[in-house]
C-alpha atoms as a PDB file:
ATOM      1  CA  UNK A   1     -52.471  -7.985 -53.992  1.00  0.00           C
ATOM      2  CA  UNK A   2     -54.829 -11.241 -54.777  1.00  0.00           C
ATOM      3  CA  UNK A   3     -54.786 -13.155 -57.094  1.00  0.00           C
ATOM      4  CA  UNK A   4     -56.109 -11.605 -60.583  1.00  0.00           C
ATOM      5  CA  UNK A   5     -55.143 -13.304 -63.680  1.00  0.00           C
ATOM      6  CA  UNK A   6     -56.258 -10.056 -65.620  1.00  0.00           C
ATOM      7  CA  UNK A   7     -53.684  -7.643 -63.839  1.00  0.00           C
ATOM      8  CA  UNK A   8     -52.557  -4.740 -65.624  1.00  0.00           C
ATOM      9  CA  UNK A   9     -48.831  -4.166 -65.306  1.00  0.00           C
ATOM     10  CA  UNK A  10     -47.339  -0.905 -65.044  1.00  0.00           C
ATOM     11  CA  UNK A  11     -43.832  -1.523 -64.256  1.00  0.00           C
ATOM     12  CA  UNK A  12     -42.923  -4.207 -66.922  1.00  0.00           C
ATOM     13  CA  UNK A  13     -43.832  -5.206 -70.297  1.00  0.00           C
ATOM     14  CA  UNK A  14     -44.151  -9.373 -70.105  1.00  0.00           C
ATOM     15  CA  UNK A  15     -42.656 -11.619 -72.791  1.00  0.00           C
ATOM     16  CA  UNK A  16     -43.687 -15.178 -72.860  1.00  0.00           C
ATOM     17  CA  UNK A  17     -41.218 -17.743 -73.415  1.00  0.00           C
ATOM     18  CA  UNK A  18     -43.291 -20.584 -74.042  1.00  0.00           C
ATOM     19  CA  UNK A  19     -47.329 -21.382 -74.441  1.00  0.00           C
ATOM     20  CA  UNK A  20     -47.313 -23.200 -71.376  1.00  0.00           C
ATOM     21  CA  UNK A  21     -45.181 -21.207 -68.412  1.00  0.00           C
ATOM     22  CA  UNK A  22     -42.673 -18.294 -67.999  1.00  0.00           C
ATOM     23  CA  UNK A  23     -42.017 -14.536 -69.102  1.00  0.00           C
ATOM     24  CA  UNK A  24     -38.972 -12.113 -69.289  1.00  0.00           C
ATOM     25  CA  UNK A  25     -40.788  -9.250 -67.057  1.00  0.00           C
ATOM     26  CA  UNK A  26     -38.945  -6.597 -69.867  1.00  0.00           C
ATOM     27  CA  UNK A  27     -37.890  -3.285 -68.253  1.00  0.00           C
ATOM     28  CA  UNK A  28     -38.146  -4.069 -64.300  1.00  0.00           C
ATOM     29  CA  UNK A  29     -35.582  -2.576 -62.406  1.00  0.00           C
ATOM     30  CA  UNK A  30     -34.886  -4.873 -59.310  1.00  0.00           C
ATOM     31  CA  UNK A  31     -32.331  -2.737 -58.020  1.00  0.00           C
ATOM     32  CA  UNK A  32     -35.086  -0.288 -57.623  1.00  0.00           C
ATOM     33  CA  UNK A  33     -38.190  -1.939 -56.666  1.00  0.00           C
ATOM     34  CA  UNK A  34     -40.805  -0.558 -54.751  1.00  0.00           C
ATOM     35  CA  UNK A  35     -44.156  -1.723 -53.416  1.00  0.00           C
ATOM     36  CA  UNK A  36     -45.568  -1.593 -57.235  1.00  0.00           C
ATOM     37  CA  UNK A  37     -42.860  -3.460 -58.707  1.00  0.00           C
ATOM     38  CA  UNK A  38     -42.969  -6.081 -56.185  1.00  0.00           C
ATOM     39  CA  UNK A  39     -46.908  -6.499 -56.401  1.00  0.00           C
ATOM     40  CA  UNK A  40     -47.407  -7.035 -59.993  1.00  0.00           C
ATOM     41  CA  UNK A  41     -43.876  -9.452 -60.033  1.00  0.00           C
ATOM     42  CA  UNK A  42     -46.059 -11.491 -57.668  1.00  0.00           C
ATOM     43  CA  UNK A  43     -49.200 -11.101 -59.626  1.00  0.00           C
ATOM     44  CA  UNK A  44     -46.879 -12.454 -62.533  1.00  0.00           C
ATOM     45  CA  UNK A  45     -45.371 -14.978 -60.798  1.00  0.00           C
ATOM     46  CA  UNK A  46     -48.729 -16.543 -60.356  1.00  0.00           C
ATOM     47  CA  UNK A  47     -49.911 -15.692 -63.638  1.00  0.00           C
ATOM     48  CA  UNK A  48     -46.932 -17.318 -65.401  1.00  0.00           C
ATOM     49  CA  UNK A  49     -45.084 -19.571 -63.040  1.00  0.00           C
ATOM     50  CA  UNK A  50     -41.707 -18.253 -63.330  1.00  0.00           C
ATOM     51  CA  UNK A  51     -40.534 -14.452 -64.159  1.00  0.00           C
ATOM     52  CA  UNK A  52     -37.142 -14.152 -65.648  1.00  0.00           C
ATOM     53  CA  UNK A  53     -35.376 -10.391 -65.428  1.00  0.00           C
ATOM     54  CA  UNK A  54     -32.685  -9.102 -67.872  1.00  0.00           C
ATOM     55  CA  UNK A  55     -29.791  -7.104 -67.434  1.00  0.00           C
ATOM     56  CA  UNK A  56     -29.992  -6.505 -63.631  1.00  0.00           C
ATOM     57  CA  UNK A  57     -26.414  -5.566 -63.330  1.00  0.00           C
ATOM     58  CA  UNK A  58     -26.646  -2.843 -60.333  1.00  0.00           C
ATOM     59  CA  UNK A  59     -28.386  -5.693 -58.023  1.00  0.00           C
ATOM     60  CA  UNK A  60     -26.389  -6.497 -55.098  1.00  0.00           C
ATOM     61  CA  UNK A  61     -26.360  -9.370 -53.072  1.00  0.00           C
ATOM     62  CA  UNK A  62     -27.938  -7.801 -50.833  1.00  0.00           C
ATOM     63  CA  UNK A  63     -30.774  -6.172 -52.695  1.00  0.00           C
ATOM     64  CA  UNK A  64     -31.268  -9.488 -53.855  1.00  0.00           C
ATOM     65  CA  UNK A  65     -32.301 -10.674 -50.002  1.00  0.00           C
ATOM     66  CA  UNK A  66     -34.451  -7.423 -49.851  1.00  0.00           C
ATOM     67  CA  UNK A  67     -36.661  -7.997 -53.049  1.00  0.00           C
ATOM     68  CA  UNK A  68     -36.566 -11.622 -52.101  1.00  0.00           C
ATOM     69  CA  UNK A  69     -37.994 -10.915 -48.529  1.00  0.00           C
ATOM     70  CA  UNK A  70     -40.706  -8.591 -50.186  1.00  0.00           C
ATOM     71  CA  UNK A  71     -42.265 -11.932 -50.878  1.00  0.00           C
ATOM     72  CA  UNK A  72     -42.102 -13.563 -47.263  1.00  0.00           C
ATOM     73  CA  UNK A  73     -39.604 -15.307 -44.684  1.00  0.00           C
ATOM     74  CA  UNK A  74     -36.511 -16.710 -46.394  1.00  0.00           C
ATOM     75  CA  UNK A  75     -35.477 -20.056 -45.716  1.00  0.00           C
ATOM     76  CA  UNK A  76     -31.651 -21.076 -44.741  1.00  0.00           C
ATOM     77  CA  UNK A  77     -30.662 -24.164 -47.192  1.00  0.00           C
ATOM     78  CA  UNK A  78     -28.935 -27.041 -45.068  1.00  0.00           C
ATOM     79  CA  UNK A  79     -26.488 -27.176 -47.656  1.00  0.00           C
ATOM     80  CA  UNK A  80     -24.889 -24.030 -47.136  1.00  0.00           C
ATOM     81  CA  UNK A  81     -21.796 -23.416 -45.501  1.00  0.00           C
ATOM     82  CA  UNK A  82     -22.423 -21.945 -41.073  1.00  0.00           C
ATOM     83  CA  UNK A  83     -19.965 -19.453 -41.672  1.00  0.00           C
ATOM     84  CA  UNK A  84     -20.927 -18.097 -44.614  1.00  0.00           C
ATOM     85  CA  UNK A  85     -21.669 -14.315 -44.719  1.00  0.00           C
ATOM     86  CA  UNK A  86     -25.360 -13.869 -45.736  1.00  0.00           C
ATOM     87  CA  UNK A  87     -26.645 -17.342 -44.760  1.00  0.00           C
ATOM     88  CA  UNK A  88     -30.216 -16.920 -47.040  1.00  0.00           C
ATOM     89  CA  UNK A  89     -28.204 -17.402 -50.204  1.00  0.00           C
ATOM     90  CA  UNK A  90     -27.220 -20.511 -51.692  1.00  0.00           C
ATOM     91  CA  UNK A  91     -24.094 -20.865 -53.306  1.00  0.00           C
ATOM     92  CA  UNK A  92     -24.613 -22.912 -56.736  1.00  0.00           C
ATOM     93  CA  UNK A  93     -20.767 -23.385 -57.898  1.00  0.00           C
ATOM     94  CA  UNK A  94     -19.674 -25.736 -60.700  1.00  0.00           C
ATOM     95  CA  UNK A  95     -16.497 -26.049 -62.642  1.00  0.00           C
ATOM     96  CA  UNK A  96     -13.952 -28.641 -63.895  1.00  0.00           C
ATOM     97  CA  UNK A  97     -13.770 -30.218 -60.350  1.00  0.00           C
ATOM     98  CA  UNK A  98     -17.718 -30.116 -59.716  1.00  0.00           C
ATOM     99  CA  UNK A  99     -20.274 -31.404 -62.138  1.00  0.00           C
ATOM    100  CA  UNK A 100     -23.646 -30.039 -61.610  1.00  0.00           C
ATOM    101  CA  UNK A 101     -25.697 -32.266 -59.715  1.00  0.00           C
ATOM    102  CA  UNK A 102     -29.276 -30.468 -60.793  1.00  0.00           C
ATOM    103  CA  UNK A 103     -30.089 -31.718 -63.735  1.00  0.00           C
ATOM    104  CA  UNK A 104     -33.255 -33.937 -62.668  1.00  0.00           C
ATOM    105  CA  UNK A 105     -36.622 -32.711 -62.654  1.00  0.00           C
ATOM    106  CA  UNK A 106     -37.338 -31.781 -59.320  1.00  0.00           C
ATOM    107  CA  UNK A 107     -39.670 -28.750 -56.762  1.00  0.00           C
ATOM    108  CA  UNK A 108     -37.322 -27.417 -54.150  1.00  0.00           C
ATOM    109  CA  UNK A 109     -37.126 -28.861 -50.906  1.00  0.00           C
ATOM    110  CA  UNK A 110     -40.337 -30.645 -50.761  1.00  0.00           C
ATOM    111  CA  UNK A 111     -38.892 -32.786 -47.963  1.00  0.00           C
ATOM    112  CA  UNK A 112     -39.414 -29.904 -45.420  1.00  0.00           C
ATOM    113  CA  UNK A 113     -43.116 -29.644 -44.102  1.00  0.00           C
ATOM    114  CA  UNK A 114     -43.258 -26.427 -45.510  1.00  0.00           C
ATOM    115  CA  UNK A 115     -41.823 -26.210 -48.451  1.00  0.00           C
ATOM    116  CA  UNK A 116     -40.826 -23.210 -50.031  1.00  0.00           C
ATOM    117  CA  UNK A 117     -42.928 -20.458 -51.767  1.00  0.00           C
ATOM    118  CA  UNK A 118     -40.261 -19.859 -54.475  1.00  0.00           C
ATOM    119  CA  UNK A 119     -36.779 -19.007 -55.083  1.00  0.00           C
ATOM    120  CA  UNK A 120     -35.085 -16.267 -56.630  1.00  0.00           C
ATOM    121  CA  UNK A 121     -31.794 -17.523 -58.586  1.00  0.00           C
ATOM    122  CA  UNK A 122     -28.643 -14.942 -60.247  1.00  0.00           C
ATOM    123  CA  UNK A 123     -26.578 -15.333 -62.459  1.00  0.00           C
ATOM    124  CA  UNK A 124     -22.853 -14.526 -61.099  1.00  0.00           C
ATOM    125  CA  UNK A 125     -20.554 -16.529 -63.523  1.00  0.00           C
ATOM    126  CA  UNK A 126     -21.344 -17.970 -66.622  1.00  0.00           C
ATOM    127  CA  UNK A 127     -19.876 -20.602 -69.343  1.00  0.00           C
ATOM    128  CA  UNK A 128     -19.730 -18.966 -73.012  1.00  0.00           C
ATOM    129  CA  UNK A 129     -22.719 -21.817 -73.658  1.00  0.00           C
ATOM    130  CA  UNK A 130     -24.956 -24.239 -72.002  1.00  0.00           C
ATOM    131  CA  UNK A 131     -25.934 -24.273 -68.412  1.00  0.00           C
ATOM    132  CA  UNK A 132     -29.639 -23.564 -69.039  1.00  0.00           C
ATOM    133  CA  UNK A 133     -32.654 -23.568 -67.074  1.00  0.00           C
ATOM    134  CA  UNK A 134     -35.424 -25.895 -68.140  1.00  0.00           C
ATOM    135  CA  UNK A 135     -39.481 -25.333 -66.406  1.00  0.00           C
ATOM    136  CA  UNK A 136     -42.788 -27.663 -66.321  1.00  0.00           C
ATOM    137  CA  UNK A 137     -46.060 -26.483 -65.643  1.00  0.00           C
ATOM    138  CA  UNK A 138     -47.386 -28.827 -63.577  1.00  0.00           C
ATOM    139  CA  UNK A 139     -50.791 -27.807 -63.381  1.00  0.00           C
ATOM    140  CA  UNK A 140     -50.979 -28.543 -67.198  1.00  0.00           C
ATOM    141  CA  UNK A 141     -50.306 -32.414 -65.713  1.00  0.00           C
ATOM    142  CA  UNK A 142     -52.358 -32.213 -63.618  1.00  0.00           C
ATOM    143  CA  UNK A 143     -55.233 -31.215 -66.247  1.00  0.00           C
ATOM    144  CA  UNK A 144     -54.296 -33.246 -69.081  1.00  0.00           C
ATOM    145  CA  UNK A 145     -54.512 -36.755 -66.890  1.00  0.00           C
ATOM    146  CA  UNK A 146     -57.285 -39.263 -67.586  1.00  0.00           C
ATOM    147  CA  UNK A 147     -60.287 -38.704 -65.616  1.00  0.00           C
ATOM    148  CA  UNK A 148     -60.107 -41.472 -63.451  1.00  0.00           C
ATOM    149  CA  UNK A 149     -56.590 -41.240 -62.753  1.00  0.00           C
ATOM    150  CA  UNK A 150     -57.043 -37.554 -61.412  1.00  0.00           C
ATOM    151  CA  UNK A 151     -59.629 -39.533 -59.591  1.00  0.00           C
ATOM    152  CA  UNK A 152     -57.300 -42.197 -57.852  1.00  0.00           C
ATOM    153  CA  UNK A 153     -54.536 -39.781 -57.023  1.00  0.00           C
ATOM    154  CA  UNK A 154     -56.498 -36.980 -55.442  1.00  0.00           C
ATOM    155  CA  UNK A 155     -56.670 -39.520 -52.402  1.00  0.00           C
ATOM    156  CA  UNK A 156     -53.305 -40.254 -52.422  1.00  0.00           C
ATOM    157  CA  UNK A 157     -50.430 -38.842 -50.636  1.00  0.00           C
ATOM    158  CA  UNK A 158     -46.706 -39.555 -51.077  1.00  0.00           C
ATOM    159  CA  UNK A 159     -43.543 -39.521 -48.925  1.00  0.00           C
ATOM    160  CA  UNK A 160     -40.343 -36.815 -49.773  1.00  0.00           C
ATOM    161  CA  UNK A 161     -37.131 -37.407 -48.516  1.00  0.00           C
ATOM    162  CA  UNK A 162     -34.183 -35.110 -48.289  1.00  0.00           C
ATOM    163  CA  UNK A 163     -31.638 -38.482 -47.824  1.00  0.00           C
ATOM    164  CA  UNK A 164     -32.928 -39.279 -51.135  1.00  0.00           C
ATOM    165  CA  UNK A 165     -30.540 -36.704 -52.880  1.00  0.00           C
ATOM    166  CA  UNK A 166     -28.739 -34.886 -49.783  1.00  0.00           C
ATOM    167  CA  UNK A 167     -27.047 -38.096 -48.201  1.00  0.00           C
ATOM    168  CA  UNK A 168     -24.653 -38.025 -50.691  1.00  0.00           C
ATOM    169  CA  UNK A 169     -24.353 -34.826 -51.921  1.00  0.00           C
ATOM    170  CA  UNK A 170     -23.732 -34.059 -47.508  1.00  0.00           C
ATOM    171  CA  UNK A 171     -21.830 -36.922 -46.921  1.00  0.00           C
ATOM    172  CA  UNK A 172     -24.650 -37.678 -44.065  1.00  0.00           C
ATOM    173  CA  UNK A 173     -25.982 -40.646 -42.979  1.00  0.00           C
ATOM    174  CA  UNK A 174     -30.137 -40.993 -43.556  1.00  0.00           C
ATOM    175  CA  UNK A 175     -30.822 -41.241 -40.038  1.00  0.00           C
ATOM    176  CA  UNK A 176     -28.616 -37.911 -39.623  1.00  0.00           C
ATOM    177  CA  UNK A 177     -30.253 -36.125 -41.939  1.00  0.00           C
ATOM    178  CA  UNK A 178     -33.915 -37.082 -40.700  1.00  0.00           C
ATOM    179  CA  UNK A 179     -33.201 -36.181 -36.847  1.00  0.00           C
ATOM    180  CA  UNK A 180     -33.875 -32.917 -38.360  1.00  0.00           C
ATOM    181  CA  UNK A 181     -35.772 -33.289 -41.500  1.00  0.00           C
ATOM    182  CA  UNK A 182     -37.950 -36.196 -41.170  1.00  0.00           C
ATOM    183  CA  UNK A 183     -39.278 -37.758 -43.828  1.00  0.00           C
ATOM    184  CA  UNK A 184     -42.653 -35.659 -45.011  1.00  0.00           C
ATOM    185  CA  UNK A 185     -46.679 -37.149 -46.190  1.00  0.00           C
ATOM    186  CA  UNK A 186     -47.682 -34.666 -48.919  1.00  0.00           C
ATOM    187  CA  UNK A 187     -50.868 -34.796 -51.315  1.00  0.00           C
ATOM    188  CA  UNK A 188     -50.191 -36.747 -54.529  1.00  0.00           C
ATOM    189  CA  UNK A 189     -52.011 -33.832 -56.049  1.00  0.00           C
ATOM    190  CA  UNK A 190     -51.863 -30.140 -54.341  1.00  0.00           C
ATOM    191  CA  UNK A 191     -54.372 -26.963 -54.416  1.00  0.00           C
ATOM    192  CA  UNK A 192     -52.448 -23.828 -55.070  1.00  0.00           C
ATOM    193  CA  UNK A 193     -52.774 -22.061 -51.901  1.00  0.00           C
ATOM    194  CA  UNK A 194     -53.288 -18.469 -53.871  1.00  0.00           C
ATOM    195  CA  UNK A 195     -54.689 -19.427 -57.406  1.00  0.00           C
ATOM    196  CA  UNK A 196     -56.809 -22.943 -56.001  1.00  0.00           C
ATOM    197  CA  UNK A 197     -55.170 -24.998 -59.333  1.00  0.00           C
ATOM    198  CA  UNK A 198     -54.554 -28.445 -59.083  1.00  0.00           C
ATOM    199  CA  UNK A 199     -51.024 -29.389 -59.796  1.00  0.00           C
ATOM    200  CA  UNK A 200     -49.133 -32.924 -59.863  1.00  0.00           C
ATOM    201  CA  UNK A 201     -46.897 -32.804 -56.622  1.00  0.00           C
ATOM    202  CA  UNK A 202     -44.666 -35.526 -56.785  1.00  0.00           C
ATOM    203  CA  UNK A 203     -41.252 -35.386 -58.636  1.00  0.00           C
ATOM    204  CA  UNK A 204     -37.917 -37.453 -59.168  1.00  0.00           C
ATOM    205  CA  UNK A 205     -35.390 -36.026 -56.741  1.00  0.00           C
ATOM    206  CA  UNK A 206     -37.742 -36.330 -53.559  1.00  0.00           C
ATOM    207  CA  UNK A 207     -40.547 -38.405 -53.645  1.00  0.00           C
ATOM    208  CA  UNK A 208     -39.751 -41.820 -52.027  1.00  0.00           C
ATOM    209  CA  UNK A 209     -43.421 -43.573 -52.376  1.00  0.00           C
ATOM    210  CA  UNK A 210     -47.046 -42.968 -52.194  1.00  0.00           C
ATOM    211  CA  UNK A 211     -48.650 -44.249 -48.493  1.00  0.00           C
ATOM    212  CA  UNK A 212     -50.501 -47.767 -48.302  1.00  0.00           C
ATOM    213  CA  UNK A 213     -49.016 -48.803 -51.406  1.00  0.00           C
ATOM    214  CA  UNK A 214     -47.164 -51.826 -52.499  1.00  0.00           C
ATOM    215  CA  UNK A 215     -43.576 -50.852 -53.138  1.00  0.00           C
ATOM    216  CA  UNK A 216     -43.527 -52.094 -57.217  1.00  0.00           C
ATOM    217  CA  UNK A 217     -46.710 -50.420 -57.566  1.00  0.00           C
ATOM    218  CA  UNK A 218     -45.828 -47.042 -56.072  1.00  0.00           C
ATOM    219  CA  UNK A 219     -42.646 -47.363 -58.266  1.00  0.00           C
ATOM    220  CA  UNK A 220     -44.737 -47.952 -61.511  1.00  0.00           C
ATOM    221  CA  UNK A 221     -47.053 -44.913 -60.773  1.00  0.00           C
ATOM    222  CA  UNK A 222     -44.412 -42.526 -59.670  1.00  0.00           C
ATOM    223  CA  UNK A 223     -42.608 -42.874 -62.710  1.00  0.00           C
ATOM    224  CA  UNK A 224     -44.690 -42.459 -64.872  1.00  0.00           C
ATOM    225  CA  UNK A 225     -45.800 -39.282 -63.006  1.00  0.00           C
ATOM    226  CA  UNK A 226     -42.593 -37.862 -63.106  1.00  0.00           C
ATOM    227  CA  UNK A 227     -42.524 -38.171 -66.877  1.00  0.00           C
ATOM    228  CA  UNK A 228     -45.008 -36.232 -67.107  1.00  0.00           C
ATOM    229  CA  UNK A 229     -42.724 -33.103 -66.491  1.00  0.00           C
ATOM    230  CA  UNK A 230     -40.559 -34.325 -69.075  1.00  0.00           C
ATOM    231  CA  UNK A 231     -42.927 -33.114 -71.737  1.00  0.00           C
ATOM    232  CA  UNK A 232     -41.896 -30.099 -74.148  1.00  0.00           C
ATOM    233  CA  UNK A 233     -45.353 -29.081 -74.482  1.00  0.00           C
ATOM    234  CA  UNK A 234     -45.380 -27.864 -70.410  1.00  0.00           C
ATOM    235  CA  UNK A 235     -41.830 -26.575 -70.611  1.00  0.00           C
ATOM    236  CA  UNK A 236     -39.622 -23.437 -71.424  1.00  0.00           C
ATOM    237  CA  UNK A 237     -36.048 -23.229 -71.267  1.00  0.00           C
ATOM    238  CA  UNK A 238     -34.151 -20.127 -69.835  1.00  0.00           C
ATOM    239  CA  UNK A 239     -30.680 -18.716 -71.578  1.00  0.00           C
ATOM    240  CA  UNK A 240     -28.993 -17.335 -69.117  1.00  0.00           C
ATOM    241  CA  UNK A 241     -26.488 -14.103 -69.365  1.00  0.00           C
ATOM    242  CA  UNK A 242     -24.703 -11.458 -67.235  1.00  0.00           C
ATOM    243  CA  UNK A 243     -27.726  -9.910 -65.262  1.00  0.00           C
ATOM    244  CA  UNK A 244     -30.220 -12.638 -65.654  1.00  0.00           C
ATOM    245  CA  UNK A 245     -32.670 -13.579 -62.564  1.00  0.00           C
ATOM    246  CA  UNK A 246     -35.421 -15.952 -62.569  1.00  0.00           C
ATOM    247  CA  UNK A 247     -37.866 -16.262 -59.809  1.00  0.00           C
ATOM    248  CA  UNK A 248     -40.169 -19.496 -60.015  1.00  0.00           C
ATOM    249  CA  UNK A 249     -43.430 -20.318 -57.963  1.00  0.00           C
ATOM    250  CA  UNK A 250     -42.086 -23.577 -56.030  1.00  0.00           C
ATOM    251  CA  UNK A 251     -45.433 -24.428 -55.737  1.00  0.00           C
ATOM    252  CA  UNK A 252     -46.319 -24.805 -59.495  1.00  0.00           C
ATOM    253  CA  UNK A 253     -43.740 -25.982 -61.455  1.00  0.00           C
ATOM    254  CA  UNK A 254     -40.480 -28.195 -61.348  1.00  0.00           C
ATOM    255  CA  UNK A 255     -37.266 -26.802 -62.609  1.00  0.00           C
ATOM    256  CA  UNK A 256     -34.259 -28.968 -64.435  1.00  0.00           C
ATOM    257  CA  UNK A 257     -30.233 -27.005 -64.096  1.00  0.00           C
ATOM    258  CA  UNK A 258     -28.596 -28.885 -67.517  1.00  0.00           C
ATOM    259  CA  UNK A 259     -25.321 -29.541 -66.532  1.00  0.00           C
ATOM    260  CA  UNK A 260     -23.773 -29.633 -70.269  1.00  0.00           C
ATOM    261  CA  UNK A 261     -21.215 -26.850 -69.413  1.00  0.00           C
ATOM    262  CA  UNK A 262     -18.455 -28.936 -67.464  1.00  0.00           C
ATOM    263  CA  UNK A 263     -15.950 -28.636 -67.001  1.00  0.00           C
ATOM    264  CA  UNK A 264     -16.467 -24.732 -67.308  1.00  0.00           C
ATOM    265  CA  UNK A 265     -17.972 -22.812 -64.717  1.00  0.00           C
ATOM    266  CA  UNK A 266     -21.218 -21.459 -63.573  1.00  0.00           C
ATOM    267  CA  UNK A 267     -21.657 -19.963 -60.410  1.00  0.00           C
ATOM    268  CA  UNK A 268     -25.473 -19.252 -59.246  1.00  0.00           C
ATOM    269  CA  UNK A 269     -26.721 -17.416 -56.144  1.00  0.00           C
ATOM    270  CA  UNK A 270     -30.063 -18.705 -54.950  1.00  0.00           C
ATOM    271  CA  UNK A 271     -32.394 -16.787 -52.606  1.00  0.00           C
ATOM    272  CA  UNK A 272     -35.239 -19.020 -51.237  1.00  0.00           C
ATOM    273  CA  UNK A 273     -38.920 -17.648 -49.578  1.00  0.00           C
ATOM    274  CA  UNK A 274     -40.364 -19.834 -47.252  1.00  0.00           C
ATOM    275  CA  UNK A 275     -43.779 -21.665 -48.287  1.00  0.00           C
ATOM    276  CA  UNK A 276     -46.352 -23.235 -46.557  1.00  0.00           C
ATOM    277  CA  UNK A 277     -48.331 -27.084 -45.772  1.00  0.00           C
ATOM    278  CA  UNK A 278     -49.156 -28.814 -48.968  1.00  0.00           C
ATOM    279  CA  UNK A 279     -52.662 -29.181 -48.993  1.00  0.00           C
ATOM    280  CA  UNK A 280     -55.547 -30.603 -51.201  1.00  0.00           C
ATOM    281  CA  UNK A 281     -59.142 -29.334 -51.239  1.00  0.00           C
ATOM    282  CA  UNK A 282     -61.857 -31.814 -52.834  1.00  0.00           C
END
């Protein structure tokens, strides 16, 4: 299905959460999607950013990987375990000797040349409160820069880095980590590949510095680009409970885990479909 902004859905009823991005998708039934269902959850996906579903209790794990491939390849995370049954999902675990590490404003591994479409995230274990899920529309940056700064940074590209937050959190050196994930140049600003927005592509966790530019001055522009995600006016937040899924357009928006919860736990299962080159078309 292409792009249409004015679909009619049949299968669901959407809810918006915010002005800006995201809608509960009210009576789809993931644990029996067909062709239908998964169209017009794409078709809102695009529309809205990210789709959250309620009360999906009969979805397996592995009817989650079969919805989630109805969308494209899935990726395999390097953070997840080689012996792991299942290797597509990512385990998300947190409790009272884990802290969640998520809570910066980031896109999903932008530091791969082709990063992912979207990913696809369930609820397993929750605390009684907190542990929600925060989005930014980041075409509604894009838009609401100054002229001439749009300008400037549609010539620009930046450098993502998965030692910038997966050194640590692997216990790898840099140069281990970029024999197979070298560092990556992607446009400052990116075309959507399937609705042709704009959208700031740059964020916190990844982005080490925009090409050909003095180190203090990259610094200074980046960060106030990130802010820009920081802004309730772009952003809904998520509640999750027993059942929840949210699927978010990797693409589009950046994402924010709050880790207020600890030391109680929250266990997430994360299904990931590959993307595509960042691109920019004048």
């Amino acid at each position: 299905m292409a792009y249409d902004a004015n679909t009619e859905f049949t299968k669901f009823e959407p809810r918006l959460l915010s002005p800006a991005i995201g809608a509960e998708l009210i009576g789809a039934d993931l644990a029996n999607f067909d062709d239908t269902l998964s169209e017009e959850v794409r078709a809102a996906l695009l529309k809205y950013q990210v789709v959250f579903f309620r009360d999906q209790h009969d979805l397996t794990r592995e009817r989650h990987i079969e919805f989630a491939s109805c969308f494209g390849d899935l990726e395999i995370h390097p953070a997840t375990p080689k012996d792991q049954p299942n290797p597509e999902v990512l385990r998300i675990a947190h409790g009272a000797n884990s802290k969640g590490q998520e809570n910066n404003w980031h896109s999903d591994v932008t530091w791969r040349a082709e990063p992912s479409l979207g990913s696809i995230l369930r609820a397993i274990e929750l605390p009684e409160i907190g542990g929600d899920t925060l989005f930014s529309n980041m075409v509604m940056a894009y838009n609401d820069l100054e002229d001439d700064l749009k300008e400037r940074l549609c010539d620009m590209t930046a450098v993502h880095d998965i030692a910038r937050v997966f050194s640590r959190r692997l216990n790898k050196e840099a140069s281990a980590l970029h024999d197979k994930f070298p560092p990556q140049e992607h446009p400052v600003i990116r075309t959507h590949p399937e609705t042709g927005e704009r959208l700031l592509y740059v964020n916190i966790a990844f982005t080490d510095h925009i090409v050909g530019m003095d180190r203090a001055e990259s610094d200074e522009l980046l960060n106030y680009l990130y802010r820009r995600a920081w802004l309730p006016e772009y952003q809904c937040r998520f509640r999750w409970a027993p059942g929840s899924l949210a699927f978010w357009d990797n693409r589009a928006c950046q994402h924010y885990a709050a880790s207020d919860y600890f030391p109680n736990i929250r266990i997430m299962e994360r299904v990931t479909i590959a993307g595509d080159r960042p691109f920019f078309t004048a």
